[in-house]
C-alpha atoms as a PDB file:
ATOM      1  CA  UNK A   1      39.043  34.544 -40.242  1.00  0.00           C
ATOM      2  CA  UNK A   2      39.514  34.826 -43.964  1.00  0.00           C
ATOM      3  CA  UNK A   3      39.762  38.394 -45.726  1.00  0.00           C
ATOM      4  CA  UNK A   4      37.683  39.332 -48.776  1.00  0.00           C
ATOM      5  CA  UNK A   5      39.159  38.765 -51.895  1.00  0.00           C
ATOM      6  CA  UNK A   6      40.871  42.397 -53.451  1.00  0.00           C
ATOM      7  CA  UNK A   7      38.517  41.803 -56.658  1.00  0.00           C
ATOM      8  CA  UNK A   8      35.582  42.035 -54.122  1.00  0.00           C
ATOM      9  CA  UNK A   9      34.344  45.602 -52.702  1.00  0.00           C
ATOM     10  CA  UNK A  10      36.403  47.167 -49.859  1.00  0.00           C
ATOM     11  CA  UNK A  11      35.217  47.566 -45.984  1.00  0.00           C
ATOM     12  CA  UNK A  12      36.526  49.488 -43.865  1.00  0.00           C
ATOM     13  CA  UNK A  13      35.847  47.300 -39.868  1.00  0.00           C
ATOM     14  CA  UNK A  14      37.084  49.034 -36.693  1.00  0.00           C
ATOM     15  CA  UNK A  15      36.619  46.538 -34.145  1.00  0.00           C
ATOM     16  CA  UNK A  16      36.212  47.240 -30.385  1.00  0.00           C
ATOM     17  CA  UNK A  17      35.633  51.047 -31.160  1.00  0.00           C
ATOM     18  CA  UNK A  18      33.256  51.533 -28.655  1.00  0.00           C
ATOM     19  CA  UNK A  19      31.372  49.745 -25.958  1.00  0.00           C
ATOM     20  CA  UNK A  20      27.845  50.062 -24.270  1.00  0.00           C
ATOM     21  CA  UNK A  21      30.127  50.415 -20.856  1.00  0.00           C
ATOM     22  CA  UNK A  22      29.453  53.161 -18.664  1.00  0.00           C
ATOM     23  CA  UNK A  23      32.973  53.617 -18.442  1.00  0.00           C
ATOM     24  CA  UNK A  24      33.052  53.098 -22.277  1.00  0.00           C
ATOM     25  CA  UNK A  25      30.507  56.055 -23.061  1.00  0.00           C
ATOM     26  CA  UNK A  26      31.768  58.201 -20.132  1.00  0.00           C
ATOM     27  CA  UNK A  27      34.936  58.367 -21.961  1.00  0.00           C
ATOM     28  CA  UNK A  28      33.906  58.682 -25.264  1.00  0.00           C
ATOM     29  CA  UNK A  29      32.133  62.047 -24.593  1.00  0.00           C
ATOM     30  CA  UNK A  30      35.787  63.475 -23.453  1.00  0.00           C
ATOM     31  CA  UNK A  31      37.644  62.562 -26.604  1.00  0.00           C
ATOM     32  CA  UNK A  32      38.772  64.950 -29.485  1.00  0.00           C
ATOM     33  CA  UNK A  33      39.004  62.867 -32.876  1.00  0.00           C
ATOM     34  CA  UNK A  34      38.141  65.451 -35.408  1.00  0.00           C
ATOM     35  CA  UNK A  35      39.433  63.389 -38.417  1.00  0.00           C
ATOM     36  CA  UNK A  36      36.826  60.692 -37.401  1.00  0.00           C
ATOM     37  CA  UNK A  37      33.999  63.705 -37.041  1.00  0.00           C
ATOM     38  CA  UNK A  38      34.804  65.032 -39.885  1.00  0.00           C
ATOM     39  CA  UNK A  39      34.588  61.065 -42.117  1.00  0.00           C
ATOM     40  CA  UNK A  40      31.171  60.457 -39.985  1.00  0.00           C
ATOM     41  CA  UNK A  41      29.709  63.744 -41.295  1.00  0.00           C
ATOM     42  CA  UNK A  42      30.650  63.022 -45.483  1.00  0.00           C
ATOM     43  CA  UNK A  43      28.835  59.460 -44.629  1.00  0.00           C
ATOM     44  CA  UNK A  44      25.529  58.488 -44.590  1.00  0.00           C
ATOM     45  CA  UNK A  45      24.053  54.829 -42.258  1.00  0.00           C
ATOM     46  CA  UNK A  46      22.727  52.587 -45.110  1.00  0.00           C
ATOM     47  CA  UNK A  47      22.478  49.989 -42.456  1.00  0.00           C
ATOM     48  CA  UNK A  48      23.158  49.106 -38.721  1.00  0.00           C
ATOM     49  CA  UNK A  49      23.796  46.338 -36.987  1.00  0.00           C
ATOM     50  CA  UNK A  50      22.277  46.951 -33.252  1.00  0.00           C
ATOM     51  CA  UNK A  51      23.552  43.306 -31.466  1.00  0.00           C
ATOM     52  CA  UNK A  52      24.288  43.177 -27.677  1.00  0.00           C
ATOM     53  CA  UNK A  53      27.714  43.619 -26.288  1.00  0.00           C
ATOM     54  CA  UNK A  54      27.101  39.770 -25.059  1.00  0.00           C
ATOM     55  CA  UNK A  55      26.152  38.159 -28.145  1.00  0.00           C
ATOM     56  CA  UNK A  56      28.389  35.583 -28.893  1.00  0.00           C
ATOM     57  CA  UNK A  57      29.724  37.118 -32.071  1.00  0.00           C
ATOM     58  CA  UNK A  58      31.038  40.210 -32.154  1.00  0.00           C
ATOM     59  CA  UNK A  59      29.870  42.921 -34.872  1.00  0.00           C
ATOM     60  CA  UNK A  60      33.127  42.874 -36.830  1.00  0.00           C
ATOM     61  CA  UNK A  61      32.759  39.286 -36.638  1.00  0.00           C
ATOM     62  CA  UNK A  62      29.090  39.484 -38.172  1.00  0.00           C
ATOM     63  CA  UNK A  63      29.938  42.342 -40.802  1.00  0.00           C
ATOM     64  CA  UNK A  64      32.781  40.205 -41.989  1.00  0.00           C
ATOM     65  CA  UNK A  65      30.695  37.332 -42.615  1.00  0.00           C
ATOM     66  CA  UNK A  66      28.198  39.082 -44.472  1.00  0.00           C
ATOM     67  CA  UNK A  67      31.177  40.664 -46.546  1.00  0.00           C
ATOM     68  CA  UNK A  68      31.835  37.074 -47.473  1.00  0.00           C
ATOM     69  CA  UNK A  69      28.511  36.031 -47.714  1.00  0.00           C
ATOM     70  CA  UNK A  70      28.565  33.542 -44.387  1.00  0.00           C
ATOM     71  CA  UNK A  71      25.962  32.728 -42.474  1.00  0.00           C
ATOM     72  CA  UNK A  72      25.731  35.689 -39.659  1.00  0.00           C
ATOM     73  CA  UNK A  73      23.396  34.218 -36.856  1.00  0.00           C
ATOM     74  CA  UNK A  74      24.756  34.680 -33.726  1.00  0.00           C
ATOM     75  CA  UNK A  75      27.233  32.302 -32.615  1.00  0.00           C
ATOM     76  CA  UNK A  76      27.230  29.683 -35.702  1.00  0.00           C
ATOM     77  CA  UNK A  77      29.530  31.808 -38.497  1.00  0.00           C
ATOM     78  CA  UNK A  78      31.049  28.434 -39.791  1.00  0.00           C
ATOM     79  CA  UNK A  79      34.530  29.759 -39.814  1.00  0.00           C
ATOM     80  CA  UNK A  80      36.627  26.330 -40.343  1.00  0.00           C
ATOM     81  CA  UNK A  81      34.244  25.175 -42.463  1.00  0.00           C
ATOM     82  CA  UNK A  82      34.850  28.387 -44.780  1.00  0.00           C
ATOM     83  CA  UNK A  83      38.515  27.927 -44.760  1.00  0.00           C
ATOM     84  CA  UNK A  84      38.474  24.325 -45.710  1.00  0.00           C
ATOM     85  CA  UNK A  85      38.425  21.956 -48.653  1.00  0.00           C
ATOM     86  CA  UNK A  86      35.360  20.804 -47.454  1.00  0.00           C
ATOM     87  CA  UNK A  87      33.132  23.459 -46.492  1.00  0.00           C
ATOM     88  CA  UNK A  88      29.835  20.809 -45.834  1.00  0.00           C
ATOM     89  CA  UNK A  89      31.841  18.915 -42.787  1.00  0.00           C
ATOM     90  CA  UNK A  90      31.010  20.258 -39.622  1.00  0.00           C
ATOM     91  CA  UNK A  91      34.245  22.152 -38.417  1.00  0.00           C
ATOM     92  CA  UNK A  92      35.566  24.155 -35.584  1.00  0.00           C
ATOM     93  CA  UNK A  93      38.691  25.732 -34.377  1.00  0.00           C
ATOM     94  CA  UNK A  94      39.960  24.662 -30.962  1.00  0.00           C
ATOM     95  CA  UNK A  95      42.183  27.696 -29.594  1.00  0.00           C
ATOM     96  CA  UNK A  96      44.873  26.554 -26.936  1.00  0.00           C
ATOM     97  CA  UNK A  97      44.100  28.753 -23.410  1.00  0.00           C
ATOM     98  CA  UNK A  98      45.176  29.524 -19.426  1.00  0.00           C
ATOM     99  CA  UNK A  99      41.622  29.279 -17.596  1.00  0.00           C
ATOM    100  CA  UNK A 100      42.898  32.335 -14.759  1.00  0.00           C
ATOM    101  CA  UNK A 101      40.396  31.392 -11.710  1.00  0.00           C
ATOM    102  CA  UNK A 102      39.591  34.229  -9.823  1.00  0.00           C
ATOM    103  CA  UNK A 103      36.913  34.833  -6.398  1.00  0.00           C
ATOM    104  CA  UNK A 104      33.920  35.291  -8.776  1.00  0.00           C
ATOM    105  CA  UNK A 105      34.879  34.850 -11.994  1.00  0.00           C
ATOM    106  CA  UNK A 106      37.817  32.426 -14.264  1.00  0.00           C
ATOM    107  CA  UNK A 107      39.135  34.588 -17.067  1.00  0.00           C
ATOM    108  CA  UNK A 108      39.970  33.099 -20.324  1.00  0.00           C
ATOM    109  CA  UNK A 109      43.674  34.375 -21.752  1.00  0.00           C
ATOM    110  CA  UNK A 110      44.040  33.084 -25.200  1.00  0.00           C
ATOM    111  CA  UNK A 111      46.992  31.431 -26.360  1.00  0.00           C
ATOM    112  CA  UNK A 112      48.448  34.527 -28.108  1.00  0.00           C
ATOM    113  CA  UNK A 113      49.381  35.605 -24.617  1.00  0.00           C
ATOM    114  CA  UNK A 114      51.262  32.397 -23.828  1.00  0.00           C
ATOM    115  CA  UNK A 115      54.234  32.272 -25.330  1.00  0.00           C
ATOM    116  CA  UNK A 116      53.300  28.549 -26.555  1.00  0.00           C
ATOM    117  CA  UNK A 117      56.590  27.427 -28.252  1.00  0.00           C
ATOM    118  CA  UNK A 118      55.332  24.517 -30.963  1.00  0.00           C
ATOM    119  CA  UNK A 119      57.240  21.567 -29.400  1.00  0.00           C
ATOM    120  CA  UNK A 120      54.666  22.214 -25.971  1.00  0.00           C
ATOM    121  CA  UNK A 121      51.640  22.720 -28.491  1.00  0.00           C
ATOM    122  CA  UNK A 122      52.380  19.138 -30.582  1.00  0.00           C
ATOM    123  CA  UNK A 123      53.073  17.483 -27.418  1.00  0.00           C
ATOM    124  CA  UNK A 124      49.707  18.601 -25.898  1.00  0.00           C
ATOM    125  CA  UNK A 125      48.140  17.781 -29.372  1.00  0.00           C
ATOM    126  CA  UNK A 126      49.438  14.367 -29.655  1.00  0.00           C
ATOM    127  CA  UNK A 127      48.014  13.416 -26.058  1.00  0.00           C
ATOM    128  CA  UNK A 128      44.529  15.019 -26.769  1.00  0.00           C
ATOM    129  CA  UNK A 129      43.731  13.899 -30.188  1.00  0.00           C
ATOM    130  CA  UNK A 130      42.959  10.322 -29.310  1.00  0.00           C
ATOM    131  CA  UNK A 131      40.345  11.614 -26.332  1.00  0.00           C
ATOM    132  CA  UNK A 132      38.446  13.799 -29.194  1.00  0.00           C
ATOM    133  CA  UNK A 133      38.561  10.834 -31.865  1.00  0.00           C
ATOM    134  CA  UNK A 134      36.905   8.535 -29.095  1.00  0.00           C
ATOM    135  CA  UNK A 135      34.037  11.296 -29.905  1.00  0.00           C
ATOM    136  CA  UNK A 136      34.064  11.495 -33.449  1.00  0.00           C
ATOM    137  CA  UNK A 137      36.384  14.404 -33.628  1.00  0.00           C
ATOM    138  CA  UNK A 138      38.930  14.319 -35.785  1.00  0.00           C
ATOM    139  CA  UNK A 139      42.027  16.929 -34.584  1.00  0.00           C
ATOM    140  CA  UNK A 140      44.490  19.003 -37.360  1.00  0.00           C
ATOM    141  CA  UNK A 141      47.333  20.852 -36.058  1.00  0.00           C
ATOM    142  CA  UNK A 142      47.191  24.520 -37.559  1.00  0.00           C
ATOM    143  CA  UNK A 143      49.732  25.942 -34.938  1.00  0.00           C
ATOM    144  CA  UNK A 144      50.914  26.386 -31.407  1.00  0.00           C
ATOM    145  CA  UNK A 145      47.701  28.306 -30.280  1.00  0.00           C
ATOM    146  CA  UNK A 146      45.521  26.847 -32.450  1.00  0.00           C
ATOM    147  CA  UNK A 147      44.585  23.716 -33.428  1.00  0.00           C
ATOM    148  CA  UNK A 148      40.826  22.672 -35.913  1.00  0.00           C
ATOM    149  CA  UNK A 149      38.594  19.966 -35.483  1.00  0.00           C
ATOM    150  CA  UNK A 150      36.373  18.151 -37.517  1.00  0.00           C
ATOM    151  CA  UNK A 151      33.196  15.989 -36.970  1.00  0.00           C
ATOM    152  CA  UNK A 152      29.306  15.612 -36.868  1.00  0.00           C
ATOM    153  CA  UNK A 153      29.670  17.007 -32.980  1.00  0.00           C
ATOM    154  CA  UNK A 154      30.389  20.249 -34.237  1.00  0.00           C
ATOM    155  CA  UNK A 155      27.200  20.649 -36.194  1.00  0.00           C
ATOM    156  CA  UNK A 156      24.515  23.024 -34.438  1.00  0.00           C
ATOM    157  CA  UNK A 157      25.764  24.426 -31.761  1.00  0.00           C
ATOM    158  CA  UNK A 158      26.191  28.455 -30.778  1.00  0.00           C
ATOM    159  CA  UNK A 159      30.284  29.326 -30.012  1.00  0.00           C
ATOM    160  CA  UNK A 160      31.149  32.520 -28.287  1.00  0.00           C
ATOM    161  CA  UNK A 161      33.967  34.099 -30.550  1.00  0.00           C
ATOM    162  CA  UNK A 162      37.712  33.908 -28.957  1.00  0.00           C
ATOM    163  CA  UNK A 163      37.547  37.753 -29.546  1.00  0.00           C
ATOM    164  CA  UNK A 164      34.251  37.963 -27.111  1.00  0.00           C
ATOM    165  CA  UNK A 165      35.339  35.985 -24.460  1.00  0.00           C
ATOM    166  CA  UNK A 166      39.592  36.588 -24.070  1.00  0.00           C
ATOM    167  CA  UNK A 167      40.102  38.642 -20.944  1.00  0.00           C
ATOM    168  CA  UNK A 168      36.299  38.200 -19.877  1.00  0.00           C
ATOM    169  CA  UNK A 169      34.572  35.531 -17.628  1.00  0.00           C
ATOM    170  CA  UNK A 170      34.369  32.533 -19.694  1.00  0.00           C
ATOM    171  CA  UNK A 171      30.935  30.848 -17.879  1.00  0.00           C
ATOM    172  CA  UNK A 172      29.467  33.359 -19.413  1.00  0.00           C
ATOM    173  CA  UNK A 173      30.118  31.937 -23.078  1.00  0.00           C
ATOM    174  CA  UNK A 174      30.303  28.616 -23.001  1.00  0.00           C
ATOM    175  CA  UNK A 175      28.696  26.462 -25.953  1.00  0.00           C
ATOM    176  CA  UNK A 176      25.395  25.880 -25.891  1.00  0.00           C
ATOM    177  CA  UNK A 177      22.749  23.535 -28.371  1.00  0.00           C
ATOM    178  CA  UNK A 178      21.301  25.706 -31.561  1.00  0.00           C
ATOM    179  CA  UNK A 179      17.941  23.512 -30.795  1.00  0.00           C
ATOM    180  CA  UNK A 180      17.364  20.519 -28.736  1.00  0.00           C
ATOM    181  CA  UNK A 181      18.816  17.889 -31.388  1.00  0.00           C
ATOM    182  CA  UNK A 182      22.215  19.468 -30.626  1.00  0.00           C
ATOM    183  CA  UNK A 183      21.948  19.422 -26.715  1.00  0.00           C
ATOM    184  CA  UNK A 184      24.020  15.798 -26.684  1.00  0.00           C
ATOM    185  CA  UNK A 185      26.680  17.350 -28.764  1.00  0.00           C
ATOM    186  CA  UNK A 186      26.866  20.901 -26.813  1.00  0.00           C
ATOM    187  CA  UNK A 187      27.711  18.740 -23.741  1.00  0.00           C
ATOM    188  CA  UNK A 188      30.224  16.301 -25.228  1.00  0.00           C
ATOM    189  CA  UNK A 189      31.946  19.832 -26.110  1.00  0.00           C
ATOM    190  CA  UNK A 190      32.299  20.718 -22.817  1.00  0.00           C
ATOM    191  CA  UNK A 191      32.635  17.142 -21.564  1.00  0.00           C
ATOM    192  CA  UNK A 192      35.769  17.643 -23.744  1.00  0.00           C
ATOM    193  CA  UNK A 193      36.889  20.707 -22.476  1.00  0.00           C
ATOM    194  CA  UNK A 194      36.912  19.181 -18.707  1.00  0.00           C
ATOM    195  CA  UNK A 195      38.784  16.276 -20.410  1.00  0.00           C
ATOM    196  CA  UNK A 196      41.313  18.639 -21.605  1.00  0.00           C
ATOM    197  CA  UNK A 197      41.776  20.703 -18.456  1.00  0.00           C
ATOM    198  CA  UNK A 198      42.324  17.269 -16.870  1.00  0.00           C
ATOM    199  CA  UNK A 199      44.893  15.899 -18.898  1.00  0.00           C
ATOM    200  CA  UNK A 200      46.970  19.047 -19.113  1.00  0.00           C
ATOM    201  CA  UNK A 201      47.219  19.572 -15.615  1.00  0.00           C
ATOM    202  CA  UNK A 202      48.987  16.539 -15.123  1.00  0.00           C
ATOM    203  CA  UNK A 203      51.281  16.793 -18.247  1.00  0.00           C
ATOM    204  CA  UNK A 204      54.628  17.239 -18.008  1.00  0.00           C
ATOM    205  CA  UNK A 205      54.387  20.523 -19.951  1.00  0.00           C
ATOM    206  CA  UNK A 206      52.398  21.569 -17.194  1.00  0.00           C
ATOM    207  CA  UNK A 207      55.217  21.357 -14.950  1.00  0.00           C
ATOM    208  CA  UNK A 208      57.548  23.024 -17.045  1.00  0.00           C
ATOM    209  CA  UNK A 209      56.429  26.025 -18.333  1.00  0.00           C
ATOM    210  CA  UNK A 210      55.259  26.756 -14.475  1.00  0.00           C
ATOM    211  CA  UNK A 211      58.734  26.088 -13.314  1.00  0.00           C
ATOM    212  CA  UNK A 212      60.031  28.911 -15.974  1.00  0.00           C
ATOM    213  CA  UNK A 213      57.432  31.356 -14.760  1.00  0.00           C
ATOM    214  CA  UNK A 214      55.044  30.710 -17.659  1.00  0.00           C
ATOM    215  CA  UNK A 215      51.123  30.339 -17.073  1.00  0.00           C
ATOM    216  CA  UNK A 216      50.537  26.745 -18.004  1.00  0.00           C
ATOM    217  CA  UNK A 217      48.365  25.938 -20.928  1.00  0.00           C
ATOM    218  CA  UNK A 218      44.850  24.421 -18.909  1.00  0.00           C
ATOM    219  CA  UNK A 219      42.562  24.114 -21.661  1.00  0.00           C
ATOM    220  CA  UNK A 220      40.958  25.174 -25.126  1.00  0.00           C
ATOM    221  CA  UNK A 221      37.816  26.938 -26.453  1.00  0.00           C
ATOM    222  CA  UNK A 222      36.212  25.838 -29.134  1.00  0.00           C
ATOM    223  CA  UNK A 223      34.653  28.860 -31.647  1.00  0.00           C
ATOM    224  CA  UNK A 224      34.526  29.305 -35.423  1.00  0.00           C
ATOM    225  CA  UNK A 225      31.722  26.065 -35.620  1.00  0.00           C
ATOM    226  CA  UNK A 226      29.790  24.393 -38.153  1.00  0.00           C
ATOM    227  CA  UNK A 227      29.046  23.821 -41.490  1.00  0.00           C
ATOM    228  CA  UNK A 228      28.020  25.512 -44.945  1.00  0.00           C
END
């Protein structure tokens, strides 16, 4: 995500300070921070932003974006597109993963947590990239975890953050259509993403990074979509 300029006011974001959790609020009762008492008492609430824990972008997400004067709806914050050259292309950032499938649930652990040496990330790029250009998706490699895409499919649709959903049951978050024009391109998405878990499975890399102990890389999320 990109950081306000330093001629631009300063914001102070603490994400992930609390959740709605009964474990969460259980705890918070039993901690002693009087440094952040005594800061909440010399402030006053001008605003509040009062989203649910499972909207698709996160409140440091949504402060952010009104910091840089983004579009804050849930779940379309065009982040490629701000980034870019070309801010009117519809953009997104596709974020390398390990899909962990549990009894009840598969848990998304982002690429971060991988280890994902660059040679593995440009060889999985360089077999993927012709699947999304089939689609009208035109593939950039930014980096081992992380790779952005470009095309008309990534117009309209709602994208969990990758902060929302690492570590948490990724069903729950998958992309859906803004409105009912998008529908087609909210299931070529995740058309793609089968595509993906598909062909990495059976790529060598696959093979290799289970036979040195390392989960294997078995798919990608797409967040950060759309256009400005």
């Amino acid at each position: 995500m990109p950081a306000p300029s330093p001629e631009s006011s300063r914001h102070l974001l603490v994400p992930f300070a609390a959740a709605s959790a009964p474990e969460c609020q259980a705890l918070l009762e039993s901690l002693i921070l009087p440094n952040l008492k005594f800061l909440l008492a010399r402030l006053n609430e001008v605003s509040a932003d009062r989203g649910e824990e499972h909207d698709f972008s996160p409140p440091h997400e949504r402060a952010l974006a009104r910091a840089l004067g983004l579009p804050a709806a849930d779940g379309r914050i065009p982040w490629a597109a701000a980034q870019s050259d070309a801010p009117a292309t519809p953009q997104a950032f596709f974020s390398l993963c390990h899909f962990q499938v549990g009894m009840d649930q598969v848990t998304l652990l982002p690429g971060a947590q991988l280890g994902l040496e660059e040679t593995e990330s440009r060889t999985l790029f360089e077999a993927f990239a012709p699947l999304c250009a089939e689609d009208g998706v035109t593939l950039r490699w930014e980096g081992p975890g992380e790779w952005h895409a470009s095309g008309e499919p990534l117009r309209g649709l709602d994208c969990a953050s990758l902060d929302r959903v690492s570590g948490r049951n990724a069903s729950d978050w998958m992309p859906r259509p803004a409105n009912d024009d998008t529908a087609p391109a909210a299931r070529l998405l995740q058309r793609l993403q089968s595509e993906a878990q598909m062909l990495f499975y059976s790529h060598p890399t696959h093979d290799a990074r289970s036979a040195r102990g390392q989960l294997p890389v078995n798919g990608f999320w797409v967040h950060g979509a759309g256009a400005l």
